[in-house]
PDB file of N, CA and C in Angstrom:
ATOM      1  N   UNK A   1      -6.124   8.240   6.256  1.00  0.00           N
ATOM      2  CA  UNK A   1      -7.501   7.903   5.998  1.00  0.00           C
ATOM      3  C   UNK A   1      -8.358   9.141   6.248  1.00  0.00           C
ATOM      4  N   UNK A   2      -8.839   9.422   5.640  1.00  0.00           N
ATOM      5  CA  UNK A   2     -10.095  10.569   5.431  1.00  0.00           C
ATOM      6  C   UNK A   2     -11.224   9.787   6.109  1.00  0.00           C
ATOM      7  N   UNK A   3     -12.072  10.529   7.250  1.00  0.00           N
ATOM      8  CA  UNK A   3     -13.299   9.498   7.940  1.00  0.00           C
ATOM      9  C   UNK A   3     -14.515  10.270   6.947  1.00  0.00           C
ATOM     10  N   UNK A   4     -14.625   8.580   6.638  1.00  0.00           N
ATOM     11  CA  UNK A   4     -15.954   9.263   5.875  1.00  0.00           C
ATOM     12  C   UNK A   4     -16.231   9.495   4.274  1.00  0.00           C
ATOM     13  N   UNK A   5     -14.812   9.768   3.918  1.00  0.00           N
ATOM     14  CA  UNK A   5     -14.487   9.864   2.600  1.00  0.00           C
ATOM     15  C   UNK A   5     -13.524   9.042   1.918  1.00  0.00           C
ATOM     16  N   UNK A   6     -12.768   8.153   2.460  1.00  0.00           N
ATOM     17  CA  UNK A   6     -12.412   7.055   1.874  1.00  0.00           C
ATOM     18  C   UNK A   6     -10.696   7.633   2.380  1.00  0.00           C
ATOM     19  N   UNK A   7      -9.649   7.240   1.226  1.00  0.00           N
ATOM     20  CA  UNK A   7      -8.626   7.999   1.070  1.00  0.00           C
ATOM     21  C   UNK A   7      -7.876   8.409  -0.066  1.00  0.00           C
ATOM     22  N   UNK A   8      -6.563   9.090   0.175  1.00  0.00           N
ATOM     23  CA  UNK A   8      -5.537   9.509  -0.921  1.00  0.00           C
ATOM     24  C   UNK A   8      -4.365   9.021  -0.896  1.00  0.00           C
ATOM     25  N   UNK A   9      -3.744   9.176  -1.717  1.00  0.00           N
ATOM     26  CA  UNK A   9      -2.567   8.931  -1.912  1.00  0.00           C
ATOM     27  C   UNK A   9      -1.654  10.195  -2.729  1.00  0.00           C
ATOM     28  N   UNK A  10      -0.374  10.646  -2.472  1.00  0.00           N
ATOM     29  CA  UNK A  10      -0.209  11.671  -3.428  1.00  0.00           C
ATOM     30  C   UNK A  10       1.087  10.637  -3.429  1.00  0.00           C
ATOM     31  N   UNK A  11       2.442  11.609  -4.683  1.00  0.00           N
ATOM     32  CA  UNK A  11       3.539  11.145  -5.395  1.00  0.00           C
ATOM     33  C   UNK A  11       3.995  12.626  -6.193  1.00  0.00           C
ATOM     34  N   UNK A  12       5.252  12.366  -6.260  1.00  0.00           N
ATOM     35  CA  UNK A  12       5.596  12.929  -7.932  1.00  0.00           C
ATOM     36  C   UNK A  12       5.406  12.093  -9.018  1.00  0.00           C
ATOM     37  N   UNK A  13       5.112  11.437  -8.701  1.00  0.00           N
ATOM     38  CA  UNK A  13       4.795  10.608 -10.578  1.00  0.00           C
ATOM     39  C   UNK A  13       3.156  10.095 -10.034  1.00  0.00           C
ATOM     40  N   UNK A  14       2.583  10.165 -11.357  1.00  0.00           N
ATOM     41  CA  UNK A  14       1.149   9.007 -10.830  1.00  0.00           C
ATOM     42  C   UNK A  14       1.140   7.483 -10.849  1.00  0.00           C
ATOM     43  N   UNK A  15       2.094   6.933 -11.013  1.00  0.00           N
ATOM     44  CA  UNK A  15       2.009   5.113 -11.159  1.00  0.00           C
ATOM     45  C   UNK A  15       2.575   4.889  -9.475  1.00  0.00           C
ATOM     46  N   UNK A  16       2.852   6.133  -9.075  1.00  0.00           N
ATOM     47  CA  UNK A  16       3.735   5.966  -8.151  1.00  0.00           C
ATOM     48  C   UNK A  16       2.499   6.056  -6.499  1.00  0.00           C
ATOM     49  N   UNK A  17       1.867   7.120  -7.169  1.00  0.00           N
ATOM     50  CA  UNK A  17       0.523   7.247  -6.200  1.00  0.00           C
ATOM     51  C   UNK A  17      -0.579   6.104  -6.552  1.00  0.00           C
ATOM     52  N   UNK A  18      -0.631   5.738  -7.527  1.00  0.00           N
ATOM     53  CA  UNK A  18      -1.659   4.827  -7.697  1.00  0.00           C
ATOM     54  C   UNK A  18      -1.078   3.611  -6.984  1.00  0.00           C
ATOM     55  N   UNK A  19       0.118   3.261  -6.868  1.00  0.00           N
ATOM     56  CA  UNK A  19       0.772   1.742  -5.957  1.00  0.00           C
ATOM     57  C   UNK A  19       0.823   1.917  -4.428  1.00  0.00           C
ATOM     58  N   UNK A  20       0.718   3.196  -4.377  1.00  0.00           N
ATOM     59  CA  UNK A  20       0.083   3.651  -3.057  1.00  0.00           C
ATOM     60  C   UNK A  20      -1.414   2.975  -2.652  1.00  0.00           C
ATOM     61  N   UNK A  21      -1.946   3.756  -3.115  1.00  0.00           N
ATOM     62  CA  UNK A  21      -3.480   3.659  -3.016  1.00  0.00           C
ATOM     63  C   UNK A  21      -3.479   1.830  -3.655  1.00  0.00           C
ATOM     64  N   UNK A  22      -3.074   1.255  -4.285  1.00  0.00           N
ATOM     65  CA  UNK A  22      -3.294  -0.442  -4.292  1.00  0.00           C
ATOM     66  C   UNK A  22      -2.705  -0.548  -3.262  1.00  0.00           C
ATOM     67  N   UNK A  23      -1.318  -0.005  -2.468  1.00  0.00           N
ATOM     68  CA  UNK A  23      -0.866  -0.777  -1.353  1.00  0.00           C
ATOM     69  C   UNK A  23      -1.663  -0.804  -0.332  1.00  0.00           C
ATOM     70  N   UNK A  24      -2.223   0.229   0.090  1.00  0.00           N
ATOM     71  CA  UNK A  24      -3.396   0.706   1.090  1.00  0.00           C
ATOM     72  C   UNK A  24      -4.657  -0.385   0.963  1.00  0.00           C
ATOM     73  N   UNK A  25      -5.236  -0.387  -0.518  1.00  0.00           N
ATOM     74  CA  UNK A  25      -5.995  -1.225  -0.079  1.00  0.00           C
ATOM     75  C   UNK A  25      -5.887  -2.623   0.005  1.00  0.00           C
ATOM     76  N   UNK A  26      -4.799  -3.127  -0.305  1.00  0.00           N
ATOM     77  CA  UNK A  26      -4.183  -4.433   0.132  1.00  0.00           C
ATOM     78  C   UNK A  26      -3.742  -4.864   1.481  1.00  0.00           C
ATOM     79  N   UNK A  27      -3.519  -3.792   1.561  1.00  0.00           N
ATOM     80  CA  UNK A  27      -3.012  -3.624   3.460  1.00  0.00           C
ATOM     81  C   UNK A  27      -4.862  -3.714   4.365  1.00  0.00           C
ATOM     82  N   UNK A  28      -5.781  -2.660   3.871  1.00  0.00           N
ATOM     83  CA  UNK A  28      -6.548  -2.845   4.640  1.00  0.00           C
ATOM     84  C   UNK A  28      -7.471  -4.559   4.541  1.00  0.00           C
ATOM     85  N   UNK A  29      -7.295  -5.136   3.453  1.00  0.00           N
ATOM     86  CA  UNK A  29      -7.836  -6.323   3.375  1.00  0.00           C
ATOM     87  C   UNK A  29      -6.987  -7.379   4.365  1.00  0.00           C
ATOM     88  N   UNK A  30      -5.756  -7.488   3.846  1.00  0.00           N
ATOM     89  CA  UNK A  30      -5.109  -8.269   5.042  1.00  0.00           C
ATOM     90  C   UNK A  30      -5.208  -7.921   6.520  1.00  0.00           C
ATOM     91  N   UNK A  31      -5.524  -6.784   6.872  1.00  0.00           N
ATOM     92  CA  UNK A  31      -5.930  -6.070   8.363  1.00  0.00           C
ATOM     93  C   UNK A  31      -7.279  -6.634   9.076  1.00  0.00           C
ATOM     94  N   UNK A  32      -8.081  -6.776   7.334  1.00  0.00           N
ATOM     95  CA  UNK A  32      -9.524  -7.126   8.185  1.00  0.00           C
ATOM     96  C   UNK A  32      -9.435  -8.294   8.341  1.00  0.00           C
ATOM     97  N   UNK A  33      -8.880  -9.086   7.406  1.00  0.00           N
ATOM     98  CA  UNK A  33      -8.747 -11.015   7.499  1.00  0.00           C
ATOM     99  C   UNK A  33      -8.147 -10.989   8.795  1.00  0.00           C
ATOM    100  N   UNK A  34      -7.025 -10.407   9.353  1.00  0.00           N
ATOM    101  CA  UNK A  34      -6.197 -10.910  10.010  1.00  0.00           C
ATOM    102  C   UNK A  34      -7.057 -10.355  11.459  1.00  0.00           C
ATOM    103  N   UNK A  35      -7.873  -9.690  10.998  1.00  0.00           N
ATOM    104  CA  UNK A  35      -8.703  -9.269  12.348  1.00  0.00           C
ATOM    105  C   UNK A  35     -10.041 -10.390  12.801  1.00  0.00           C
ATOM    106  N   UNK A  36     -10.690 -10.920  11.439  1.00  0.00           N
ATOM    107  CA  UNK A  36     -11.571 -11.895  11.500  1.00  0.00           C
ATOM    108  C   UNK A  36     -11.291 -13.150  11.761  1.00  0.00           C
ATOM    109  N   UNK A  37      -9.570 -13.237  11.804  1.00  0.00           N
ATOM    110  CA  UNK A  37      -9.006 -14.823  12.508  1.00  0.00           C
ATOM    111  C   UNK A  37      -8.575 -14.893  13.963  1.00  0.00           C
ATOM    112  N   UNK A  38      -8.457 -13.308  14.442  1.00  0.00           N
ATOM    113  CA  UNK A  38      -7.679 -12.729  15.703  1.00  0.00           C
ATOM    114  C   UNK A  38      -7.182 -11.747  16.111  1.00  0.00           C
ATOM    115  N   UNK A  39      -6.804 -11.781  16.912  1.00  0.00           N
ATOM    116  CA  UNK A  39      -5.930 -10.227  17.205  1.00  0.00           C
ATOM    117  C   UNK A  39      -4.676  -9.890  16.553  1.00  0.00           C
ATOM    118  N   UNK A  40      -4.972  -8.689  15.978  1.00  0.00           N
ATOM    119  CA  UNK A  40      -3.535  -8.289  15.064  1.00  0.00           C
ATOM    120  C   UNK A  40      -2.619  -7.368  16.121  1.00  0.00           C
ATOM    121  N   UNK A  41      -1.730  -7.447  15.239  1.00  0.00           N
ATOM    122  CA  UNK A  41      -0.419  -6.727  15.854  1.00  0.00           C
ATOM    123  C   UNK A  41       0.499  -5.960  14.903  1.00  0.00           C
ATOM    124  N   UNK A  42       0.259  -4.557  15.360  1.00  0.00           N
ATOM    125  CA  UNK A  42       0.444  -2.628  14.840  1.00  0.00           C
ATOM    126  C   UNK A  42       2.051  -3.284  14.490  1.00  0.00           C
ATOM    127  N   UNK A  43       2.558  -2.664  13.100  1.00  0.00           N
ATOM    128  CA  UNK A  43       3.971  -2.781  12.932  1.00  0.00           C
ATOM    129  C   UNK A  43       4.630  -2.237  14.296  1.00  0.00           C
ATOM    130  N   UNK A  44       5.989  -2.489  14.342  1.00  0.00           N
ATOM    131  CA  UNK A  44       6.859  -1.587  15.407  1.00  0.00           C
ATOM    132  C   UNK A  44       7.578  -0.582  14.676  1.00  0.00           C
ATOM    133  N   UNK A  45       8.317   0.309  15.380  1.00  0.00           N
ATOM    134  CA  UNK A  45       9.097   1.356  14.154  1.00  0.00           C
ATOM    135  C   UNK A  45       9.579   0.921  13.637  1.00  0.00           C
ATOM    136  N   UNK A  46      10.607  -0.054  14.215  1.00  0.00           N
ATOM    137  CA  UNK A  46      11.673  -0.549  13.431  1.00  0.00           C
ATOM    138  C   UNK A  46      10.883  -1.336  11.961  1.00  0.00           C
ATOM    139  N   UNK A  47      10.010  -1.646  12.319  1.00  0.00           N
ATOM    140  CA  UNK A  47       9.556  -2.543  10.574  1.00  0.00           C
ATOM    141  C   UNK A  47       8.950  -1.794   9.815  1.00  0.00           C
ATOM    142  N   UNK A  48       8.572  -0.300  10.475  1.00  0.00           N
ATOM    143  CA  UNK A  48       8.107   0.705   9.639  1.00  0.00           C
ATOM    144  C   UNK A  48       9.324   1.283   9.221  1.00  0.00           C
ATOM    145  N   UNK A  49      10.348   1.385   9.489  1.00  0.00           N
ATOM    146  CA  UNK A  49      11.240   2.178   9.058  1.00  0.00           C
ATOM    147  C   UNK A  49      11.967   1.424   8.244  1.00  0.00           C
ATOM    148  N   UNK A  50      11.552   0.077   8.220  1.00  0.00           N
ATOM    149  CA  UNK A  50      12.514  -1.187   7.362  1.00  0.00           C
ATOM    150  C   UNK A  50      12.030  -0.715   5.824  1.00  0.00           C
ATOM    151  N   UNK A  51      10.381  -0.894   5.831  1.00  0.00           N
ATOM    152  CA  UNK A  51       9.819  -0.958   5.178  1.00  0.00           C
ATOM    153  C   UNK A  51       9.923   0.806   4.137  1.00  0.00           C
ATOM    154  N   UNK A  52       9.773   1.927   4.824  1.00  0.00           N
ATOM    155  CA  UNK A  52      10.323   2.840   4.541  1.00  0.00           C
ATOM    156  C   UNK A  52      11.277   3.072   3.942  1.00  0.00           C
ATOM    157  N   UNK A  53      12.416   2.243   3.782  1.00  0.00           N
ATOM    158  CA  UNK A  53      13.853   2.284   3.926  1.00  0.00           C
ATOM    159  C   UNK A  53      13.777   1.947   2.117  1.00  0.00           C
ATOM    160  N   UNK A  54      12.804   0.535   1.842  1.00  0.00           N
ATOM    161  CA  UNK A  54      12.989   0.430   0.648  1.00  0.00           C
ATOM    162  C   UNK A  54      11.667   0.644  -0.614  1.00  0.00           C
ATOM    163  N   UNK A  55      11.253   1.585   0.173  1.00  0.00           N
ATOM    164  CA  UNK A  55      10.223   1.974  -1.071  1.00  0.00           C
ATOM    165  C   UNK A  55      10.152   2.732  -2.239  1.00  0.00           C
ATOM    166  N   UNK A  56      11.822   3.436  -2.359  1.00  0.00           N
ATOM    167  CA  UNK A  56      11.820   3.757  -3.440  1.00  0.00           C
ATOM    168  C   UNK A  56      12.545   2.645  -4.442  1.00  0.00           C
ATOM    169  N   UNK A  57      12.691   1.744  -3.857  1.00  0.00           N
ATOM    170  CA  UNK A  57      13.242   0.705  -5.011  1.00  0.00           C
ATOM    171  C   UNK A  57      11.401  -0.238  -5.007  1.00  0.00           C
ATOM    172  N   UNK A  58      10.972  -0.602  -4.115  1.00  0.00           N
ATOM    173  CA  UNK A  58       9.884  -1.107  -4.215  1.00  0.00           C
ATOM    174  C   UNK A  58       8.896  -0.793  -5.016  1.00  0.00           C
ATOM    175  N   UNK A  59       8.168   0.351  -4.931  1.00  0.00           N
ATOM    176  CA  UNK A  59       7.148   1.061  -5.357  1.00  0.00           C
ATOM    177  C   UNK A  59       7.538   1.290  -7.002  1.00  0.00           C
ATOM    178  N   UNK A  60       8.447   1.881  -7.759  1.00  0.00           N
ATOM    179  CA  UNK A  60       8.634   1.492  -8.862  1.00  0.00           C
ATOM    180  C   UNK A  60       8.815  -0.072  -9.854  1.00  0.00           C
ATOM    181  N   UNK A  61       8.988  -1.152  -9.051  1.00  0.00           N
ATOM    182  CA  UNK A  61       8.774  -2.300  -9.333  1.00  0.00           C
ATOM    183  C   UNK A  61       7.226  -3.020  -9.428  1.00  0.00           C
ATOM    184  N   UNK A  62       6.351  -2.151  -8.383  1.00  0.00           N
ATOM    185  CA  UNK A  62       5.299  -2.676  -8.219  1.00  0.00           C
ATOM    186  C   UNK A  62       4.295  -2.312  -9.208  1.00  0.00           C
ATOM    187  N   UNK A  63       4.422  -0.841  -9.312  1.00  0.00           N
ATOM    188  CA  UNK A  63       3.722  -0.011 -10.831  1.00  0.00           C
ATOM    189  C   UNK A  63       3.717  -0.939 -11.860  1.00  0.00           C
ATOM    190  N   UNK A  64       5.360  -1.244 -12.107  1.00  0.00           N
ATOM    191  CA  UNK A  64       5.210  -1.902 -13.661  1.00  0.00           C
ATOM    192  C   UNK A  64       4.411  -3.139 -13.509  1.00  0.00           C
ATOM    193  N   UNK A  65       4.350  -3.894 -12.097  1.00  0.00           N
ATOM    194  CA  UNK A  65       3.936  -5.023 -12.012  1.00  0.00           C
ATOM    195  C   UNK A  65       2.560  -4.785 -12.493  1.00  0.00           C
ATOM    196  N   UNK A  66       1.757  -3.771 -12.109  1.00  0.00           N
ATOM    197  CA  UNK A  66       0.446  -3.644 -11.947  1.00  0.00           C
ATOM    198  C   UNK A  66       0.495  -3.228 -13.284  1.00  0.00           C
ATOM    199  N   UNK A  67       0.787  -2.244 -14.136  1.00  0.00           N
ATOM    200  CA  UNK A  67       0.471  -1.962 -15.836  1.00  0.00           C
ATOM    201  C   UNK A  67       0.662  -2.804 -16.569  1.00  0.00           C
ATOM    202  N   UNK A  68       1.772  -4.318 -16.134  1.00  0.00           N
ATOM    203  CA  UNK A  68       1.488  -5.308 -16.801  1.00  0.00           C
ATOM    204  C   UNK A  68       0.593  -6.438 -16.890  1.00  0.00           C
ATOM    205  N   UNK A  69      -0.276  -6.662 -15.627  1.00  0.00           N
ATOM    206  CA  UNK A  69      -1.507  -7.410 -15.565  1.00  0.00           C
ATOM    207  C   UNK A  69      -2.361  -6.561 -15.274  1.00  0.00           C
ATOM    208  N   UNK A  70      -2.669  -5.558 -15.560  1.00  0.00           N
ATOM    209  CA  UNK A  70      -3.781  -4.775 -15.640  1.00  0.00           C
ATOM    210  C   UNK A  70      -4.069  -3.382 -16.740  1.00  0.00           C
ATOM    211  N   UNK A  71      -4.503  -3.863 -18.269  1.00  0.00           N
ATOM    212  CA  UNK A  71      -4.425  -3.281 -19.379  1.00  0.00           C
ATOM    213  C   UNK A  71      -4.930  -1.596 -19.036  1.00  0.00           C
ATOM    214  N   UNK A  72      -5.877  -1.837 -18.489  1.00  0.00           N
ATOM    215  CA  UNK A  72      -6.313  -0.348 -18.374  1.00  0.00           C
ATOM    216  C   UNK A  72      -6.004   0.753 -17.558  1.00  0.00           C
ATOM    217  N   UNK A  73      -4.730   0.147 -16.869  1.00  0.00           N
ATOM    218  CA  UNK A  73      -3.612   1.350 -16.948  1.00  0.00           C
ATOM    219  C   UNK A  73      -2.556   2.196 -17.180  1.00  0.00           C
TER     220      UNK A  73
END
């Protein structure tokens, strides 16, 4: 997160950075809900590293998801 300026996302491909930057801001919406019902709770490594583990099969699934309900990309 950039303070102040929002954020980035980089990639070698761009569908690949752009599912970034949707994951981010999907993540920060569920962060704030889950903050406006209660106290949240920070992944642990282990579910960061789960999650890590499959994002190169993930993140190419999610692109196409998004260029197919969303024409203008």
């Amino acid at each position: 997160m950039l303070r102040g300026n929002g954020a980035f996302t980089v990639s070698g491909a761009p569908g690949t950075a752009v599912t970034r930057m949707w994951l981010l801001s999907a993540t920060c919406r569920a962060w704030l809900a889950a903050g406006a019902a209660g106290s949240v709770r920070v992944l642990s490594h282990e579910e960061i590293s789960s999650w890590r583990a499959v994002q190169p099969e993930l993140l190419p699934r999610r692109w196409r998801h998004l260029r197919a309900k969303c024409v203008h990309f």
